[in-house]
N, C-alpha and C. Protein backbone atom coordinates (compact mmCIF):
# COMPACT_ATOMS: atom_id res chain seq x y z
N UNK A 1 53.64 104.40 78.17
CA UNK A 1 54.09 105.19 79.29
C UNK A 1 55.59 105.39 79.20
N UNK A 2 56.09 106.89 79.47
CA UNK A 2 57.42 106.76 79.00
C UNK A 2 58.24 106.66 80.31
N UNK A 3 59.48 106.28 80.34
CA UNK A 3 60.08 106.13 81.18
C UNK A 3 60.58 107.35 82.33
N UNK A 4 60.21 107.85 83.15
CA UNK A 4 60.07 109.25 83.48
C UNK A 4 61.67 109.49 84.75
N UNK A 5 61.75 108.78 85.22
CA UNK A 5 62.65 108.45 86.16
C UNK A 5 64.27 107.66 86.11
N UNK A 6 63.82 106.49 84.65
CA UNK A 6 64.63 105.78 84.32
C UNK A 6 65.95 106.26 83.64
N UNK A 7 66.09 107.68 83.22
CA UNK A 7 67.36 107.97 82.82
C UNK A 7 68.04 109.67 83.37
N UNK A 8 67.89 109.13 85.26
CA UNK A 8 68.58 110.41 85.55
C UNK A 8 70.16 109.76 86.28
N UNK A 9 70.74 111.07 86.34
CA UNK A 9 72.14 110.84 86.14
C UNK A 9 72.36 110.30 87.79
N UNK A 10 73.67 110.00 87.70
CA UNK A 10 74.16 109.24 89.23
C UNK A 10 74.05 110.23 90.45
N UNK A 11 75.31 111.40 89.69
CA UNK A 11 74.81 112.38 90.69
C UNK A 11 73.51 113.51 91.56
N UNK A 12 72.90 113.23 90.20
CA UNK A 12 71.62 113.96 91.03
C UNK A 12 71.13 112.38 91.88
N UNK A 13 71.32 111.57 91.38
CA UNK A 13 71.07 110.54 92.49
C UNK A 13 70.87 110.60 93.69
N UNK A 14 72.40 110.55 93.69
CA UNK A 14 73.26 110.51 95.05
C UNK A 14 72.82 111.71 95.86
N UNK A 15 72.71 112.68 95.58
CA UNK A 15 71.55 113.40 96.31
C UNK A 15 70.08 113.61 96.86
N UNK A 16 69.89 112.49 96.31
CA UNK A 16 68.56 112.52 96.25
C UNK A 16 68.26 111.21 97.54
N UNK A 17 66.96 111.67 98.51
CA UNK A 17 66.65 110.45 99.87
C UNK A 17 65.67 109.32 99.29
N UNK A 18 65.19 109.86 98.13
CA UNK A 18 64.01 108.89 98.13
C UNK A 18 64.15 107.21 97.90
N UNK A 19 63.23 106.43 97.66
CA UNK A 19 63.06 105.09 97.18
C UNK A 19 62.86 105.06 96.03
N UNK A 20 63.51 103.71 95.26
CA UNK A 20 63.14 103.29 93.84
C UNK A 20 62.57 102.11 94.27
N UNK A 21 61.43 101.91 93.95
CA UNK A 21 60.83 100.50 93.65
C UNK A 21 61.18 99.78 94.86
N UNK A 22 60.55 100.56 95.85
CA UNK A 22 61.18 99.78 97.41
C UNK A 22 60.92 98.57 98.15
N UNK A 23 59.50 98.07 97.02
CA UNK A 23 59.10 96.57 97.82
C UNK A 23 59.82 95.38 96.72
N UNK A 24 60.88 96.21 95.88
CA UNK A 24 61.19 95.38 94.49
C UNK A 24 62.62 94.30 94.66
N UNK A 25 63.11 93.30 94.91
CA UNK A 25 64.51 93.01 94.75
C UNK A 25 65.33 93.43 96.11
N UNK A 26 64.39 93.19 97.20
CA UNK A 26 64.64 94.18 98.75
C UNK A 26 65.99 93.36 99.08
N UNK A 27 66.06 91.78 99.46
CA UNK A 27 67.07 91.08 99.61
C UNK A 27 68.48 91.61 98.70
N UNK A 28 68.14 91.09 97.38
CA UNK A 28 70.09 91.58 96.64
C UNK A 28 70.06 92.90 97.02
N UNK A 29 69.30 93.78 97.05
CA UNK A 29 69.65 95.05 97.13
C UNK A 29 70.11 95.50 98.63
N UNK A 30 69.76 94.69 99.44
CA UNK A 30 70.37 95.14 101.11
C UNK A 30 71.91 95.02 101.28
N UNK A 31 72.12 92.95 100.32
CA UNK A 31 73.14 92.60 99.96
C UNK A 31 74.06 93.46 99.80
N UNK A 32 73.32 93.97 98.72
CA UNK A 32 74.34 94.60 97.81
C UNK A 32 74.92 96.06 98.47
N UNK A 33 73.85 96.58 98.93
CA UNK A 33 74.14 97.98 99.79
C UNK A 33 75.34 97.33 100.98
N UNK A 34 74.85 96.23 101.62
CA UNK A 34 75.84 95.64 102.20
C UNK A 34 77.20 95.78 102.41
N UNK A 35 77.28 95.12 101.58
CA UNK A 35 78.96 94.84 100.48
C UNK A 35 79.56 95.75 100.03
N UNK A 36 78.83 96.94 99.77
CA UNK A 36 79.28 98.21 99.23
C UNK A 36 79.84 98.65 100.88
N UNK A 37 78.93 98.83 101.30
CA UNK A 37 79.02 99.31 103.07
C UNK A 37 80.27 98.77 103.69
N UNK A 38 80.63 97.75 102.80
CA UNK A 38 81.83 96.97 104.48
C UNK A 38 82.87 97.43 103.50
N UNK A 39 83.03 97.26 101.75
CA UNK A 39 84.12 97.51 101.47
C UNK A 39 84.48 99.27 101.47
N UNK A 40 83.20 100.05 102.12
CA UNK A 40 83.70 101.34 102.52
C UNK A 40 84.49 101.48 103.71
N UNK A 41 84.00 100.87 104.74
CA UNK A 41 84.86 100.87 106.15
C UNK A 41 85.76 100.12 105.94
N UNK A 42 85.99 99.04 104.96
CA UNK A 42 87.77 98.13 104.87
C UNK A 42 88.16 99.44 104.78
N UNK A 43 87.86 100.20 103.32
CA UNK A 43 88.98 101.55 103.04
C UNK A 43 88.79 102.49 103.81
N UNK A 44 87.80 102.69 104.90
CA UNK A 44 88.01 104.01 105.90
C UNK A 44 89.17 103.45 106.78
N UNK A 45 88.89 102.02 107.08
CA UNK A 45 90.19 101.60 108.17
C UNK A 45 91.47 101.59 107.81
N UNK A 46 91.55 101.26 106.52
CA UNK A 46 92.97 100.86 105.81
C UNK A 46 93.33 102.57 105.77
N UNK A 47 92.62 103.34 105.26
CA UNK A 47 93.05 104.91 105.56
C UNK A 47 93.61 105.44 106.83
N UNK A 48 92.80 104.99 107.86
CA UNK A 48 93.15 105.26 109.34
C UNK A 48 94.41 104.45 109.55
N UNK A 49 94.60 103.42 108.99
CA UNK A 49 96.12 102.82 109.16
C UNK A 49 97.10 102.85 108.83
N UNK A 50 96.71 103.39 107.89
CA UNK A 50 97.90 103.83 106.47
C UNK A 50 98.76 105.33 107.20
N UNK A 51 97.41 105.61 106.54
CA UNK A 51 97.99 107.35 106.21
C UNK A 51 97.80 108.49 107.40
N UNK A 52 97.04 107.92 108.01
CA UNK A 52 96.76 108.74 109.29
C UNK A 52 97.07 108.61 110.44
N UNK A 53 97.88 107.13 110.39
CA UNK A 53 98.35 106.73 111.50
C UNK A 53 99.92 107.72 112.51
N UNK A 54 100.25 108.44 111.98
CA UNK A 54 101.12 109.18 112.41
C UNK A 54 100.71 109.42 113.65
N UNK A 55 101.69 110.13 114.43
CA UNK A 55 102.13 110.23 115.67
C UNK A 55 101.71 112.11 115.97
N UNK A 56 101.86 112.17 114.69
CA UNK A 56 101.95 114.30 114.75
C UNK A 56 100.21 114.63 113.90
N UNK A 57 99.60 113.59 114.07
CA UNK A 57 98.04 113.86 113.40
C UNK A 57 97.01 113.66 114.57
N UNK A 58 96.07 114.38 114.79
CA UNK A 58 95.43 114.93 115.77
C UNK A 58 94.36 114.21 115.64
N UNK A 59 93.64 113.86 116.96
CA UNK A 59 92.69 112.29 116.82
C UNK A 59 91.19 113.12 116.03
N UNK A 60 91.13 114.31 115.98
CA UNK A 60 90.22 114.68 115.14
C UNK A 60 90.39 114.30 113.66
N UNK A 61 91.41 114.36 113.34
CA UNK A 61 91.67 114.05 111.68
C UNK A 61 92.04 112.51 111.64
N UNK A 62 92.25 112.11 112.37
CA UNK A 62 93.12 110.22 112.53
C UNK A 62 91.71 109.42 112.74
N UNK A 63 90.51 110.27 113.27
CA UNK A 63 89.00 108.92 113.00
C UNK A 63 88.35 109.97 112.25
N UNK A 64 88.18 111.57 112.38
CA UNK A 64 87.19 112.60 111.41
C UNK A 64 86.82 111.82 110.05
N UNK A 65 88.89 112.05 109.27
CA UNK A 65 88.33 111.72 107.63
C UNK A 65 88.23 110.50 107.18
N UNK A 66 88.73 109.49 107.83
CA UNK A 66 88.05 108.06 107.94
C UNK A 66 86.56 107.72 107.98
N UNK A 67 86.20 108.38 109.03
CA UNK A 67 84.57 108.22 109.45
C UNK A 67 83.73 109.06 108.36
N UNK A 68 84.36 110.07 107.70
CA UNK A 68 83.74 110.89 106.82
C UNK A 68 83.47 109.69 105.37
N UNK A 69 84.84 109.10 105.24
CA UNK A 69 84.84 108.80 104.23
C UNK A 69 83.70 107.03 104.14
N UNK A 70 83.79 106.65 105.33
CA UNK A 70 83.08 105.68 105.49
C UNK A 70 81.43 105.95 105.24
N UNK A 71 81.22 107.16 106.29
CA UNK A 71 79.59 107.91 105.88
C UNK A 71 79.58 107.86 104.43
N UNK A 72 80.32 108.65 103.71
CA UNK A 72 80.35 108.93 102.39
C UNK A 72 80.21 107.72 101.23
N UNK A 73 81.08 105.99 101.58
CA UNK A 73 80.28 105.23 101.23
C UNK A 73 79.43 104.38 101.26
N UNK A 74 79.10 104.50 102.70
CA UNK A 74 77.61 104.21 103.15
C UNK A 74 76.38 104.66 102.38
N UNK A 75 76.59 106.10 102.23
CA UNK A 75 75.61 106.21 101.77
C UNK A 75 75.50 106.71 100.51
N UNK A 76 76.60 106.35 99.79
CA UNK A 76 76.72 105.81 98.26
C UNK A 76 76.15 104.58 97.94
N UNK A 77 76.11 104.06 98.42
CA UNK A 77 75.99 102.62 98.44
C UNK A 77 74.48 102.49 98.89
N UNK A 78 73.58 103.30 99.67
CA UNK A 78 72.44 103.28 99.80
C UNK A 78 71.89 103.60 98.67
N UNK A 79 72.60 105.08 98.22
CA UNK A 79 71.87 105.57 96.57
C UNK A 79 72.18 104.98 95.47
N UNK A 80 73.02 104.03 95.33
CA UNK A 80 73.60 103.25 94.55
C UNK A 80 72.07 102.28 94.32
N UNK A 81 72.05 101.41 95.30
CA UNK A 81 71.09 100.39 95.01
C UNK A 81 69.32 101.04 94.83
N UNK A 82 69.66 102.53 95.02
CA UNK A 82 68.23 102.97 94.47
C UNK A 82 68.29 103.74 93.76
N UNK A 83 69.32 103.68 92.47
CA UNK A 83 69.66 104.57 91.32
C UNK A 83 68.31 103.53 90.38
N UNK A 84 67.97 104.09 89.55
CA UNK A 84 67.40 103.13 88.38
C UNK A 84 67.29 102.35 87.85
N UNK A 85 68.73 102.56 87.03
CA UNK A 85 69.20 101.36 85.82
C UNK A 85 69.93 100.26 87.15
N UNK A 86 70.29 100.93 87.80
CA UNK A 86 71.24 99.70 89.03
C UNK A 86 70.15 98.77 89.79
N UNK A 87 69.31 100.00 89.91
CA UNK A 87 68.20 98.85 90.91
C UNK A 87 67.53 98.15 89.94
N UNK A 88 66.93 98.66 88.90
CA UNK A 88 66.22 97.64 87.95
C UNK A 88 67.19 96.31 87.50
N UNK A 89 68.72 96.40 87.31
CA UNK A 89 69.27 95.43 87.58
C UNK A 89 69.30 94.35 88.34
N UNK A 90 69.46 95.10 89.84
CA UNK A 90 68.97 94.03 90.84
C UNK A 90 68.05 93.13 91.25
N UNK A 91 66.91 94.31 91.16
CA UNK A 91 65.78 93.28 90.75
C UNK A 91 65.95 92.30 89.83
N UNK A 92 66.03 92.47 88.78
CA UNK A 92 66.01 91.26 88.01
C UNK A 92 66.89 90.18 88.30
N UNK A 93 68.00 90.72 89.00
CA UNK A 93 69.19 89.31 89.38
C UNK A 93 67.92 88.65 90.18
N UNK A 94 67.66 89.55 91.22
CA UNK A 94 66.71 88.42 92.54
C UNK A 94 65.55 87.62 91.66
N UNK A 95 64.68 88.42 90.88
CA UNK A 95 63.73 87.50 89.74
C UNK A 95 64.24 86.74 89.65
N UNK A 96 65.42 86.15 88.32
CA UNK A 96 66.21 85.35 88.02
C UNK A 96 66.75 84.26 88.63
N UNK A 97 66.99 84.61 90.29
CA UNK A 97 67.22 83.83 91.46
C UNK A 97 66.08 83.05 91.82
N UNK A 98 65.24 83.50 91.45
CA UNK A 98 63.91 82.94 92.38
C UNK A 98 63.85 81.88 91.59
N UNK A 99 63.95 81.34 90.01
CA UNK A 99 63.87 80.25 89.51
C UNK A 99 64.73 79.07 89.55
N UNK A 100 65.68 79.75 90.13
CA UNK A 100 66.85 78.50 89.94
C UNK A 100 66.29 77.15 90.90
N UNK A 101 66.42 76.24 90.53
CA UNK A 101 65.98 75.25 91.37
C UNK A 101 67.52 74.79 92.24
N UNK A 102 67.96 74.81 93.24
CA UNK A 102 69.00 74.53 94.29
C UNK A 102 68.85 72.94 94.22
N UNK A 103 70.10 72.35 94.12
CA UNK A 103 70.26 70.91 94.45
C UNK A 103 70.16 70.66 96.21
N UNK A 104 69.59 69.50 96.16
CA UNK A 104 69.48 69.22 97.90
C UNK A 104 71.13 68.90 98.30
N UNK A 105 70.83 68.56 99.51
CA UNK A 105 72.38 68.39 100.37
C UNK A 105 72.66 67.18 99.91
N UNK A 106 72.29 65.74 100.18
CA UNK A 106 72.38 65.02 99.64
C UNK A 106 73.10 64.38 98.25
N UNK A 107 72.46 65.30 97.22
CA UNK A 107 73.28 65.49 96.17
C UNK A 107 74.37 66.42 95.70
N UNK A 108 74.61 67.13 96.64
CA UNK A 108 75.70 68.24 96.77
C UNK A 108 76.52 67.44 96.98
N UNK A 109 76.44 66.52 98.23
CA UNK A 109 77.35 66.08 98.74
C UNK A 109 78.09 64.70 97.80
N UNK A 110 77.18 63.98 97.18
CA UNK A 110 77.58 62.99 96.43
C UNK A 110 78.75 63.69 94.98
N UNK A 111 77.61 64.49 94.40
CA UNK A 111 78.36 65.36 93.37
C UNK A 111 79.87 66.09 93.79
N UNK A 112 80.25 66.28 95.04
CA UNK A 112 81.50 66.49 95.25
C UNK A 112 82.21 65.42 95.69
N UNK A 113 81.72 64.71 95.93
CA UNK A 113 82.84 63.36 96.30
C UNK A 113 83.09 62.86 94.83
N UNK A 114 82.06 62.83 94.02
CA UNK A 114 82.67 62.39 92.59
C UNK A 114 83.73 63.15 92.00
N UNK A 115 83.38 64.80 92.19
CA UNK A 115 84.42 65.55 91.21
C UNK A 115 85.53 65.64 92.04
N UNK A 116 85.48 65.32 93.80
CA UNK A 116 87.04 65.00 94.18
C UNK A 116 87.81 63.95 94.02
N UNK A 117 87.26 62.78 93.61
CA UNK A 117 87.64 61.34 93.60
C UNK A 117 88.37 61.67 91.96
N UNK A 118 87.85 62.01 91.31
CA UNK A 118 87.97 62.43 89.83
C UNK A 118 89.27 62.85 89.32
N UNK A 119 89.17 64.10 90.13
CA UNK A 119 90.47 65.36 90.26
C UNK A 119 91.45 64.67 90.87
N UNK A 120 91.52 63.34 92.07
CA UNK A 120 92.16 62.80 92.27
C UNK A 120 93.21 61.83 91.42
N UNK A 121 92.09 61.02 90.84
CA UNK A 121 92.45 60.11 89.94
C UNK A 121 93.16 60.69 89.01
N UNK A 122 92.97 61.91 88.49
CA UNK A 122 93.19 62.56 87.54
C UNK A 122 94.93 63.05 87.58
N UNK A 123 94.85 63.60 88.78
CA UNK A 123 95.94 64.02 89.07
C UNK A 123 97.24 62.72 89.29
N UNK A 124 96.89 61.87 89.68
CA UNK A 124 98.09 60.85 90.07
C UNK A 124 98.03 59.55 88.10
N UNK A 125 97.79 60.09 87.58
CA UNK A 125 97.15 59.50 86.40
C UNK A 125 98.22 60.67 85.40
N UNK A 126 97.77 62.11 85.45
CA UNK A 126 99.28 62.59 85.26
C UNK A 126 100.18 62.59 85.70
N UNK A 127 100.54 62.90 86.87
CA UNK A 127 101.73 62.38 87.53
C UNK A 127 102.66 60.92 86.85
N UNK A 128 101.50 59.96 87.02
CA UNK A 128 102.33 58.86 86.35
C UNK A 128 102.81 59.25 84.58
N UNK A 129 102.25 60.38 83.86
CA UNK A 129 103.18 59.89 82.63
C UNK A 129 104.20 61.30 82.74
N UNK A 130 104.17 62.16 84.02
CA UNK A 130 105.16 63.21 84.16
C UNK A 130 106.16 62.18 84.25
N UNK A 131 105.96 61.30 85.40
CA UNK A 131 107.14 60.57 85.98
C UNK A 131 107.82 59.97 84.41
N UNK A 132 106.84 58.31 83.21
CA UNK A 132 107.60 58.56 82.81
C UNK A 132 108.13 59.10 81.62
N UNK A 133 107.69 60.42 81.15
CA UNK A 133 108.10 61.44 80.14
C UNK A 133 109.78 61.72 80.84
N UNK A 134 109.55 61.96 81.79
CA UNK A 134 111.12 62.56 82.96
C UNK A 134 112.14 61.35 82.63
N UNK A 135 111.59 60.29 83.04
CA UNK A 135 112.62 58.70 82.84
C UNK A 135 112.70 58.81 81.28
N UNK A 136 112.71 58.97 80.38
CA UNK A 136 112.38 59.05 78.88
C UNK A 136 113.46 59.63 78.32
N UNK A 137 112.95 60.67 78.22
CA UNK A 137 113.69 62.17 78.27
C UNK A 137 115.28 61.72 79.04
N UNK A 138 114.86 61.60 80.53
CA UNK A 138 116.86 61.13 81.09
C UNK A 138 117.15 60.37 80.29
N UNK A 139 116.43 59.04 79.99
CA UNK A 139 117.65 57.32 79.44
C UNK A 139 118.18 58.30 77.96
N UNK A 140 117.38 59.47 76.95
CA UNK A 140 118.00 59.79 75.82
C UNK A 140 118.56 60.97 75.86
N UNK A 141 118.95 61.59 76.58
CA UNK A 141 119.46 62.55 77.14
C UNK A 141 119.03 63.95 77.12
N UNK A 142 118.13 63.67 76.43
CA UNK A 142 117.13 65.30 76.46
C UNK A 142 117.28 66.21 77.72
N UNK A 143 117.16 65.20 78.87
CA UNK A 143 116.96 66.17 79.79
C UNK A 143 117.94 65.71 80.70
N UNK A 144 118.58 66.93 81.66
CA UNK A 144 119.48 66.57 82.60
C UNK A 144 119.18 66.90 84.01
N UNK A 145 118.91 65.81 84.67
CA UNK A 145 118.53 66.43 86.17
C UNK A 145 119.92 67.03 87.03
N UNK A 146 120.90 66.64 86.29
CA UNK A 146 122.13 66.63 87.27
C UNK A 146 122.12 66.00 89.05
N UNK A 147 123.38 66.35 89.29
CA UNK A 147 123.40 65.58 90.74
C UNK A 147 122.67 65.77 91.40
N UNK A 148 121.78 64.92 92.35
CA UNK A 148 121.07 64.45 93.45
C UNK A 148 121.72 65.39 94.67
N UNK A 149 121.19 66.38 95.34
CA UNK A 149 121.69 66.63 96.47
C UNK A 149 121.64 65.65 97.57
């Protein structure tokens, strides 16, 4: 069966209302439409703040091309996650997800007290041969801290 759908271009996409594989990867793909969605309204707002914020711009154009531009990646971002090659992507991230086995809390929690205790140790463990590389270095004069404020 040949692939009939699988290699059309973005833009006829993006025009296009329908569903790809709509019971497929539904979670990352809401996600993902998501995320696309908010970082469109960060930049419709940051537009409205920026550049439109003037005093001599008329409240039709100061929320219009903001709100336009927000629609615009809204619903990029809808056709985005039901382009083809993107959604067949997704899906497979969520497949892929479904196997991972998640550590319990329990051991989350132990496993970070080790790698902070660690990073701790670690850190005052260099420190001690910064300190004395520094004393070293001064008694032979390599290095000069000069006067003590």
């Amino acid at each position: 069966m040949a692939k009939a759908n699988e290699n059309t271009s973005l833009i006829r996409e993006l025009l296009s209302a329908r569903l790809y594989k709509q019971n497929q990867g539904r979670v990352v793909r809401q996600v993902t439409a998501v995320a696309i969605a908010v970082i469109a309204a960060a930049g419709a707002w940051q537009l409205k703040a920026t550049l439109l914020g003037g005093e001599d711009v008329g409240a039709g154009l100061q929320y219009g091309i903001p709100g336009a531009v927000f629609v615009a990646g809204a619903w990029a971002a809808y056709r985005l996650v039901n382009w083809p090659p993107f959604a067949n992507f997704l899906i497979s991230v969520e497949a892929e997800m479904d196997k991972v086995t998640w550590a319990d809390w329990d051991y989350l929690k132990r496993a970070t007290g080790i790698v902070l205790v660690t990073m701790l140790l670690l850190g005052v463990y260099l420190f001690g041969w910064d300190i004395l590389w520094q004393k070293i270095f001064t008694f032979v004069g390599f290095l000069d801290l000069g006067p003590s404020a």
